[in-house]
Protein backbone atom coordinates (compact mmCIF):
# COMPACT_ATOMS: atom_id res chain seq x y z
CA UNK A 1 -11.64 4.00 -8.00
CA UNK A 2 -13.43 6.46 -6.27
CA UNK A 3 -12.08 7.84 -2.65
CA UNK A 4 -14.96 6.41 -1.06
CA UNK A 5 -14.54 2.69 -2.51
CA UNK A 6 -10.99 3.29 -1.98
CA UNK A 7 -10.75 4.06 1.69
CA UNK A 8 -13.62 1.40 2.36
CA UNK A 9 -11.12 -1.48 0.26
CA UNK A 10 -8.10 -0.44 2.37
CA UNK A 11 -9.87 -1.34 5.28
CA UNK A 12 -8.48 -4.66 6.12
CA UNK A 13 -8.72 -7.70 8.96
CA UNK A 14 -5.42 -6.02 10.36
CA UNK A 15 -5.53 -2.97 12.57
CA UNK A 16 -1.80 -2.43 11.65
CA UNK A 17 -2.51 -2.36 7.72
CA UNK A 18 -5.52 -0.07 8.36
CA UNK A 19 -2.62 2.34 10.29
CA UNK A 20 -0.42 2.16 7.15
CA UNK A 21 -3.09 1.93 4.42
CA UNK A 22 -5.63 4.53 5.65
CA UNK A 23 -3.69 7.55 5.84
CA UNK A 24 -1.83 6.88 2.73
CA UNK A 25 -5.07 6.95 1.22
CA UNK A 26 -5.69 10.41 2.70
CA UNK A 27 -2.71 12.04 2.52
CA UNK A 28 -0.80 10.63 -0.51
CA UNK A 29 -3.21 9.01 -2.73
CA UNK A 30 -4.58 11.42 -4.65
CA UNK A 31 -0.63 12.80 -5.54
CA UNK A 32 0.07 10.04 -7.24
CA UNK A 33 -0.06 9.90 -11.30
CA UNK A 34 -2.60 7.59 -12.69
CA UNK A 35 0.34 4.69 -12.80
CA UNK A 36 0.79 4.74 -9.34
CA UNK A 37 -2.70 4.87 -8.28
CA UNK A 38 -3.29 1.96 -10.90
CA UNK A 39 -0.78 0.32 -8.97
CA UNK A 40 -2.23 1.23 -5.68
CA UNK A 41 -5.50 -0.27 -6.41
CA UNK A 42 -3.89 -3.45 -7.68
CA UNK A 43 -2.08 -3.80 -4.48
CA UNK A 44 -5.43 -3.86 -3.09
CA UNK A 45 -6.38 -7.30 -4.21
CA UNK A 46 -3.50 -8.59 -2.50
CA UNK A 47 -3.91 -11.00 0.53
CA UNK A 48 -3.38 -9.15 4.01
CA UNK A 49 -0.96 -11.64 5.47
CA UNK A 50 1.61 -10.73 1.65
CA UNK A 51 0.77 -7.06 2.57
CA UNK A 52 1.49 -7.28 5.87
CA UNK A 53 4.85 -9.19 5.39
CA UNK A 54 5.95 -6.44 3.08
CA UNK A 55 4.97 -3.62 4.98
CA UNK A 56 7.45 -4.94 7.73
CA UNK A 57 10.15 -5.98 5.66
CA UNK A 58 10.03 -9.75 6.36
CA UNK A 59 9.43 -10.72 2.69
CA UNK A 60 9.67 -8.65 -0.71
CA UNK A 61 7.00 -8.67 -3.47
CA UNK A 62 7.95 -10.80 -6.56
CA UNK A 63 5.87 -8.22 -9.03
CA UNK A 64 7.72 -5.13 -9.80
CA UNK A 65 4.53 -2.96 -9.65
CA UNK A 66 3.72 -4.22 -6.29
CA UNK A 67 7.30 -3.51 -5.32
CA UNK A 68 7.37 -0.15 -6.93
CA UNK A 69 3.94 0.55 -4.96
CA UNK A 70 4.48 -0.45 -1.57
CA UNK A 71 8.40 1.25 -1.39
CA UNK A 72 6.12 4.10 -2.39
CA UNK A 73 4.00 3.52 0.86
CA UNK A 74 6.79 2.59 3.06
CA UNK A 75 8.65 5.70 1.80
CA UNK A 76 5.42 7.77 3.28
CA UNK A 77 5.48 6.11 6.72
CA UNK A 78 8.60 5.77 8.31
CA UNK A 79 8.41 2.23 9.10
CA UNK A 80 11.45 1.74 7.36
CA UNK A 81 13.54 1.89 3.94
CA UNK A 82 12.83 0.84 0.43
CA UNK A 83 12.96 -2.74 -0.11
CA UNK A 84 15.70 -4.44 -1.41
């Protein structure tokens, strides 16, 4: 996906994803190997309300990519820890 389709898809209904989603976009996104930014843009497709429930540690994604992905974001923000 192309930065510009990416940063306009991680736009979301939720200010607080757009503060964890946006500036991963900018500042780690294009770091990541082609796995991980496969991952990224599956993560995507997800519903903001899963997203936003991992993001804050009050539920854990069942897919191991999606895992793998978002202890990648967390890891980048300093909202907290990997997920367990």
């Amino acid at each position: 996906m192309d930065l510009h389709r990416l940063r306009w898809a991680s736009r979301r209904g939720m200010l607080e994803l757009d503060l964890v989603l946006l500036p991963f976009v900018e500042n780690v996104y294009s770091t990541l190997d082609e796995a991980e930014q496969l991952r990224f843009d599956n993560l995507l497709e997800c519903e903001d309300t899963e997203l936003f429930a991992w993001f804050l540690g009050k539920d854990v994604p069942e897919d191991a990519d999606h895992k793998r992905i978002v202890d990648i974001i967390l890891s980048h923000t300093g909202i907290r820890g990997e997920t367990t």
